[in-house]
C-alpha atoms as a PDB file:
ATOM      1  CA  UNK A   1     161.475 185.251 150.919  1.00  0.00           C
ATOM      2  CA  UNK A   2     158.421 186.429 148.691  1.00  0.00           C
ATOM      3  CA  UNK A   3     155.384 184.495 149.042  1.00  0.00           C
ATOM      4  CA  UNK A   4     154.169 182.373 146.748  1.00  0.00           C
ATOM      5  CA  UNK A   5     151.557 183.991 144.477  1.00  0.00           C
ATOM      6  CA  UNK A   6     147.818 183.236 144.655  1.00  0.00           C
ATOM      7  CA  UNK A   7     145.508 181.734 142.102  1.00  0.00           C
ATOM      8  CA  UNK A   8     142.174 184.349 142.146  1.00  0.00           C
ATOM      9  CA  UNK A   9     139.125 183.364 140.642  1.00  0.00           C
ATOM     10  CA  UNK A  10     137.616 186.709 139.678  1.00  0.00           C
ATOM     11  CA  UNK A  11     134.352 186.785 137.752  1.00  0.00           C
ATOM     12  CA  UNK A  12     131.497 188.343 137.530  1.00  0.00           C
ATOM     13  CA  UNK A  13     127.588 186.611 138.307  1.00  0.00           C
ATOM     14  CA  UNK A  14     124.186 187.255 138.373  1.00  0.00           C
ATOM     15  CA  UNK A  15     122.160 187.143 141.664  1.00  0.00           C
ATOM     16  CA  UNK A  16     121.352 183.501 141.023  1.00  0.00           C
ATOM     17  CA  UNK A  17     124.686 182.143 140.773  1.00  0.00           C
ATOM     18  CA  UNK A  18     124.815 182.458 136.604  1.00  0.00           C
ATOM     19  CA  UNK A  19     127.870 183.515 134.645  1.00  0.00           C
ATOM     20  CA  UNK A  20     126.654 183.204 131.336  1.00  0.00           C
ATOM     21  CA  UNK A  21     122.983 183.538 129.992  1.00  0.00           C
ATOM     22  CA  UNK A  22     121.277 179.827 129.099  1.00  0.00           C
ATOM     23  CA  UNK A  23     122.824 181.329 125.351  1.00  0.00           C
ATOM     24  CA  UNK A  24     126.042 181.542 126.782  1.00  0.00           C
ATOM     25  CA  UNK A  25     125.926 185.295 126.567  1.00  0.00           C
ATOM     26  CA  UNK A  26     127.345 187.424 128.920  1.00  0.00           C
ATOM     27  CA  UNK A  27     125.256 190.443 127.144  1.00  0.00           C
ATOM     28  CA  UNK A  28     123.384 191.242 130.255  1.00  0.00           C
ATOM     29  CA  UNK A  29     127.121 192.632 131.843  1.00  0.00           C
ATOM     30  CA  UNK A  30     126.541 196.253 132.456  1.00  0.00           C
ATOM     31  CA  UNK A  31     128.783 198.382 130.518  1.00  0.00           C
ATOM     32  CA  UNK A  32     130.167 202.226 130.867  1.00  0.00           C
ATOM     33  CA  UNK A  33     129.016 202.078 134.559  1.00  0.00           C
ATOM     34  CA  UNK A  34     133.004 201.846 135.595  1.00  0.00           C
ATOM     35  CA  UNK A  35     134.507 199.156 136.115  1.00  0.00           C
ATOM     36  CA  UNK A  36     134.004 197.822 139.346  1.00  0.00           C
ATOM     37  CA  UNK A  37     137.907 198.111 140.801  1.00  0.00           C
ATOM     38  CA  UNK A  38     138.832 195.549 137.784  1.00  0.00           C
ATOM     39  CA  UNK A  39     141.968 197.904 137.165  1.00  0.00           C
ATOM     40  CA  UNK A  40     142.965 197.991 140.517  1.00  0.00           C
ATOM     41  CA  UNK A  41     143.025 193.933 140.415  1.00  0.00           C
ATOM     42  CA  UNK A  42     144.234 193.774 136.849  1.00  0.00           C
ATOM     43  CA  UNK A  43     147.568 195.304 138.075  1.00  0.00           C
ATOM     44  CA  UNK A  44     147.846 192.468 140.897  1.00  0.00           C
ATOM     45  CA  UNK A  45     147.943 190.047 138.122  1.00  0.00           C
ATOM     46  CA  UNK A  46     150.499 189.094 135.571  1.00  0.00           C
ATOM     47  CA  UNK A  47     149.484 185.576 134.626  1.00  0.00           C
ATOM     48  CA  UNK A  48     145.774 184.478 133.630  1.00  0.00           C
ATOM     49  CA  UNK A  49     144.338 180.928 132.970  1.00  0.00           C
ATOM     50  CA  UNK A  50     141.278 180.032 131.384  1.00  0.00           C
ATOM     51  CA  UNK A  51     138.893 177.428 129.727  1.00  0.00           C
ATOM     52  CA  UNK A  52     138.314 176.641 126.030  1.00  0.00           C
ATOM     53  CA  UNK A  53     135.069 178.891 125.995  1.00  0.00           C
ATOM     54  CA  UNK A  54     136.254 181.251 127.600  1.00  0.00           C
ATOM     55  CA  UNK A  55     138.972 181.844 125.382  1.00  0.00           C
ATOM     56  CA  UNK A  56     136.480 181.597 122.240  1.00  0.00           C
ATOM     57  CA  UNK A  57     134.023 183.726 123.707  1.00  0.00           C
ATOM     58  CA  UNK A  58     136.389 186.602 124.072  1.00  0.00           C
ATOM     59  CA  UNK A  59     137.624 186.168 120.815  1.00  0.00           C
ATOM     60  CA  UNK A  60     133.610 186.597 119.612  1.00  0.00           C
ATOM     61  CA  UNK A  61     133.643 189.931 121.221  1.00  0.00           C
ATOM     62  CA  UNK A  62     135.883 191.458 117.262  1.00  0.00           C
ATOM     63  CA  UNK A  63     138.086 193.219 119.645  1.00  0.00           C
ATOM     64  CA  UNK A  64     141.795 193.358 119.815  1.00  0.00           C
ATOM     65  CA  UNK A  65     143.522 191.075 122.469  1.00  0.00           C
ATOM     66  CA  UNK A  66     142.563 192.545 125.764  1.00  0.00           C
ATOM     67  CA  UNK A  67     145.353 190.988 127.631  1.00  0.00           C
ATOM     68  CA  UNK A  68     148.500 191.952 125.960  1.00  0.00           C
ATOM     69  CA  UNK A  69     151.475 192.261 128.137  1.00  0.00           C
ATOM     70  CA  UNK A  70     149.824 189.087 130.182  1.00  0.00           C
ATOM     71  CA  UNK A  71     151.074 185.297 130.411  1.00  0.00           C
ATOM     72  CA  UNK A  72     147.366 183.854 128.964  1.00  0.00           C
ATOM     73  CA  UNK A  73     147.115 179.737 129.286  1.00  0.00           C
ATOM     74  CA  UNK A  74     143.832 178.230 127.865  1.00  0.00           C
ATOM     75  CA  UNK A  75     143.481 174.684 129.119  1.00  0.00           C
ATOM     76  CA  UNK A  76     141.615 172.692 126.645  1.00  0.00           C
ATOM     77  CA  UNK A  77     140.848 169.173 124.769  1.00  0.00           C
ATOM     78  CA  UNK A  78     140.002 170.926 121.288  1.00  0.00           C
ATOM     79  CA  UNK A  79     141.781 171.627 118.479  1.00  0.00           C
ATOM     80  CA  UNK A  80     143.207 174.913 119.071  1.00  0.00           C
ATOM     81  CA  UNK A  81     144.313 177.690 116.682  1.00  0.00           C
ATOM     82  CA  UNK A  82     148.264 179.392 116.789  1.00  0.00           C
ATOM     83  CA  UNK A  83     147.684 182.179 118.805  1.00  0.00           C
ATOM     84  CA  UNK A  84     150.625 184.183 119.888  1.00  0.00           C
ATOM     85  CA  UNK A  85     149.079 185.337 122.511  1.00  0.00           C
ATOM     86  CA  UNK A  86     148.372 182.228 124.609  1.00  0.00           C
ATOM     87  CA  UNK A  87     149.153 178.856 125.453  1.00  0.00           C
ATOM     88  CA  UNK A  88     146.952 175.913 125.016  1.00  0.00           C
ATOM     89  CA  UNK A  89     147.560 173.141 127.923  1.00  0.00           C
ATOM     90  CA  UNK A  90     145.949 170.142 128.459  1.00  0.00           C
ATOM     91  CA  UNK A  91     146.476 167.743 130.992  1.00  0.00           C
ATOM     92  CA  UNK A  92     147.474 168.086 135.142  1.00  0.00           C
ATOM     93  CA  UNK A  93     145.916 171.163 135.766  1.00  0.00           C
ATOM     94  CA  UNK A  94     147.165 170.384 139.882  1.00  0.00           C
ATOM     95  CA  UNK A  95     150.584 170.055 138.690  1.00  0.00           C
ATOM     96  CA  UNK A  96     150.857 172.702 136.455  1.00  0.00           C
ATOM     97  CA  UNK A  97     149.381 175.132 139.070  1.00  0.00           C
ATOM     98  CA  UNK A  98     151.347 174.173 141.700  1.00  0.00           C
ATOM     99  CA  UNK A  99     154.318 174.539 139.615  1.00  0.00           C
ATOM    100  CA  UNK A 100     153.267 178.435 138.586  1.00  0.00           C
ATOM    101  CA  UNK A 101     152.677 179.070 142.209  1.00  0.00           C
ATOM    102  CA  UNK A 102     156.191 178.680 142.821  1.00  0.00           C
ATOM    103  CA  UNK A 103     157.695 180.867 140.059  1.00  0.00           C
ATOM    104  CA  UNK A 104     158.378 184.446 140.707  1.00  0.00           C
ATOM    105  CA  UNK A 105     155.625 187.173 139.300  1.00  0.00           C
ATOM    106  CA  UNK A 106     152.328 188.276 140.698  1.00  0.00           C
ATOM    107  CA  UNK A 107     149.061 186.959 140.919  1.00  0.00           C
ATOM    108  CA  UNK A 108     147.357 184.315 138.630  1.00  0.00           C
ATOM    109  CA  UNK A 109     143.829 185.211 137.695  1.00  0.00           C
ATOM    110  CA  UNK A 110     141.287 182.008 137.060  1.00  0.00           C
ATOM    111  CA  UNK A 111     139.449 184.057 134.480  1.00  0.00           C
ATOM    112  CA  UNK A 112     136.861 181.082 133.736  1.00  0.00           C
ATOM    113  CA  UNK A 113     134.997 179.284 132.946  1.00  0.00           C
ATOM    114  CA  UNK A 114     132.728 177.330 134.539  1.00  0.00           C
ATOM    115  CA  UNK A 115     134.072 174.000 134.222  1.00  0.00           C
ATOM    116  CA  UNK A 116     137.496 175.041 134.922  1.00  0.00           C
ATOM    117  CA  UNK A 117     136.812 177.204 137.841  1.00  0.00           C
ATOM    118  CA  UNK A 118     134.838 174.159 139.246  1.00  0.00           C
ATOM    119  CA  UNK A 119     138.206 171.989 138.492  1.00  0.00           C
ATOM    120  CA  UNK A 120     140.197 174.361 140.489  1.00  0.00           C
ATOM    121  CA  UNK A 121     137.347 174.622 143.572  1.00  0.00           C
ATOM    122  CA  UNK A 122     137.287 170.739 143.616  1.00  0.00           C
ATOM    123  CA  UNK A 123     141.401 170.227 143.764  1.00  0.00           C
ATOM    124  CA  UNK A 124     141.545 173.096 146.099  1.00  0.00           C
ATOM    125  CA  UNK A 125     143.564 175.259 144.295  1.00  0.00           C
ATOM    126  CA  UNK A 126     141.540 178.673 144.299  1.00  0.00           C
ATOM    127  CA  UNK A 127     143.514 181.102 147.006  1.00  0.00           C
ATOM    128  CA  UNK A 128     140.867 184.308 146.668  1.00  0.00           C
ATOM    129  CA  UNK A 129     137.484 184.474 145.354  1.00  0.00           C
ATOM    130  CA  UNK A 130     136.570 187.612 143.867  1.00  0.00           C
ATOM    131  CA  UNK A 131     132.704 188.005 142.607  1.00  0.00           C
ATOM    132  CA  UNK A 132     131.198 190.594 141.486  1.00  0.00           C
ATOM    133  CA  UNK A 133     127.428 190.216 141.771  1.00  0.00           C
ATOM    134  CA  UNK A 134     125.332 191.880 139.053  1.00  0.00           C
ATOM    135  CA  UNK A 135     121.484 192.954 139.707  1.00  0.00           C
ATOM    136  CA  UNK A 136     120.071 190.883 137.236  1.00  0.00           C
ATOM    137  CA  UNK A 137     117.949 187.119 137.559  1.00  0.00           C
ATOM    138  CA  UNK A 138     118.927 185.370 134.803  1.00  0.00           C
ATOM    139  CA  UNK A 139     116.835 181.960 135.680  1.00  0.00           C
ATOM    140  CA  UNK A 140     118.803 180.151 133.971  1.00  0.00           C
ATOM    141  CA  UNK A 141     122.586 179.735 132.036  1.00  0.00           C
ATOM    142  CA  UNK A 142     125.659 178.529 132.825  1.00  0.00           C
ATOM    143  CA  UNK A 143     125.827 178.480 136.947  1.00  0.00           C
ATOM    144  CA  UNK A 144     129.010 179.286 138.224  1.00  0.00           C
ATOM    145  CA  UNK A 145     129.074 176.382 141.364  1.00  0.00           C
ATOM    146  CA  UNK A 146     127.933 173.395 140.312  1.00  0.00           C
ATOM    147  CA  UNK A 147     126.368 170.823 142.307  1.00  0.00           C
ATOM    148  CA  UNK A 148     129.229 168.542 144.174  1.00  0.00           C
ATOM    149  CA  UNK A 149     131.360 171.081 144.952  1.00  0.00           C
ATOM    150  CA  UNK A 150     133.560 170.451 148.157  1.00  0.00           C
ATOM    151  CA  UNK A 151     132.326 172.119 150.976  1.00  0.00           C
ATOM    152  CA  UNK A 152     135.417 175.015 151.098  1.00  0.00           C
ATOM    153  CA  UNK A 153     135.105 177.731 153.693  1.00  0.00           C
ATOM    154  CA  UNK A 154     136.128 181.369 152.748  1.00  0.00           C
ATOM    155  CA  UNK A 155     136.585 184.455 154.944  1.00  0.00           C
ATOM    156  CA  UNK A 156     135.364 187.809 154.324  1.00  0.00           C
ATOM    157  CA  UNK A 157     138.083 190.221 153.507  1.00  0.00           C
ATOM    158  CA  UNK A 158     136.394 192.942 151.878  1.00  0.00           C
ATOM    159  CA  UNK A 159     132.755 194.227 149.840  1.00  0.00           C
ATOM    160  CA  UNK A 160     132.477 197.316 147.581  1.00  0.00           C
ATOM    161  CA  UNK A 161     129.889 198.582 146.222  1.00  0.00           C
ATOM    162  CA  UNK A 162     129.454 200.322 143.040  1.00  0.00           C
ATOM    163  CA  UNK A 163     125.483 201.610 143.149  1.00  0.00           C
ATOM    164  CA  UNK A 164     123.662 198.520 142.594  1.00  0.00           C
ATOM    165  CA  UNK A 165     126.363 196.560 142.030  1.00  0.00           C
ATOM    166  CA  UNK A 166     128.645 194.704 144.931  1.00  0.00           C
ATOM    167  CA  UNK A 167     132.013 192.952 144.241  1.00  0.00           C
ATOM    168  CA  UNK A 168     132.921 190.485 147.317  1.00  0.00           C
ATOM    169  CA  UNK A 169     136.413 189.267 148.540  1.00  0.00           C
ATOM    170  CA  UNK A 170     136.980 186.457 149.965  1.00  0.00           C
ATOM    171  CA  UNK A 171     139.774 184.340 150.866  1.00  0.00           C
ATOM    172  CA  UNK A 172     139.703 180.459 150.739  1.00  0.00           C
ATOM    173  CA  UNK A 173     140.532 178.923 154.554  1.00  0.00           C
ATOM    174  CA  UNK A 174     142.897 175.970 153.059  1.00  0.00           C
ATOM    175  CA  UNK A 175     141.893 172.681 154.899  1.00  0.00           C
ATOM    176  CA  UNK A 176     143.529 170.202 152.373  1.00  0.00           C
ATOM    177  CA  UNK A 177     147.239 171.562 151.299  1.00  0.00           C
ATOM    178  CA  UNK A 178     148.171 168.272 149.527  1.00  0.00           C
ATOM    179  CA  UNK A 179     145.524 168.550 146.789  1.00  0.00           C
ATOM    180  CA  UNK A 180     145.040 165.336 145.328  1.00  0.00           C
ATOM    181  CA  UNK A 181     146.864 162.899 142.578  1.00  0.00           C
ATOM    182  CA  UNK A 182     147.523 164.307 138.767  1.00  0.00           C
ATOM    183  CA  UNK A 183     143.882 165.129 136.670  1.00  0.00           C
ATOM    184  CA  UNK A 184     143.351 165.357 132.980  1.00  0.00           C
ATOM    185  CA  UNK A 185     140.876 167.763 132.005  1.00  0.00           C
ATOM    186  CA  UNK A 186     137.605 166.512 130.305  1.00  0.00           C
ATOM    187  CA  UNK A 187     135.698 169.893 129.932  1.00  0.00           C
ATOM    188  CA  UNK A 188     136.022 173.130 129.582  1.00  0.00           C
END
């Protein structure tokens, strides 16, 4: 029997714990310095779930669609645009991820944000943690853990490092299987 895939937050942060500038720019990302293994992981993945902002902010970039080929679902409370590339979901995020878990395909990637990643930490739902730290003190911005987090233990799998740059993987040690009752999202 194949096991049942993983949800992986992968994301990248600043040294202080910052995803996104006090802006919400991610301009301080280093760019043409490789990519960090993100290949290797995109190839793990065939399914990817993010927030509202997320999903806009990419869309900001002017670029095609950088996740053809890809199941996308954007969890939101907004108005949301027809957009053939994802699906916009709102409602039990524990129910709807326990139900992908148990379908057939590879890996789910918990692209972001914020909000949503914190959702996922507090219902337990977050298998892997993949973070790539980037040199930089931003001060400020949009921190990736907020305050009030469970307490979740992870275990070191691997670290890489790519010159001043260092991508570590952990995996979640699951205390609480059950999870909890169904949750409606109020953020994103």
């Amino acid at each position: 029997m194949a096991s049942e895939r993983k949800v992986i937050l992968y994301i990248a942060m600043s040294l202080d714990g910052f995803i996104a500038d006090r802006n919400g720019s991610v301009d301080w990302l280093p760019e043409g310095e490789g990519d960090f293994g993100y290949s290797d992981f995109y190839e793990t993945i065939d399914t990817l779930i993010m927030g509202r902002t997320t999903y806009d902010q990419i869309l900001s970039f002017g670029i095609e669609w950088p996740y053809a080929g890809k199941k996308c679902y954007v969890f939101t409370n907004r108005d949301h645009p027809c957009d053939p590339n994802t699906e916009f979901l709102t409602g039990d995020i524990l129910s709807f991820v326990h139900n992908l878990k148990s379908k057939p395909g590879k890996n789910i990637w918990l692209v972001g944000g914020a909000a949503l990643a914190n959702t996922f930490m507090e219902y337990s739902l977050i298998d892997e943690y993949w973070v790539t730290v980037i040199p930089v003190i931003l001060g400020d911005g949009v921190r990736l853990f907020r305050d009030g987090n469970p307490s979740i233990r992870l275990s070191l799998q691997n670290l890489e490092q790519y010159g001043d740059v260092v991508v570590l993987h952990y995996m979640a040690d699951k205390i609480n299987e059950s999870g909890l009752p169904g949750f409606s999202l109020h953020r994103d």
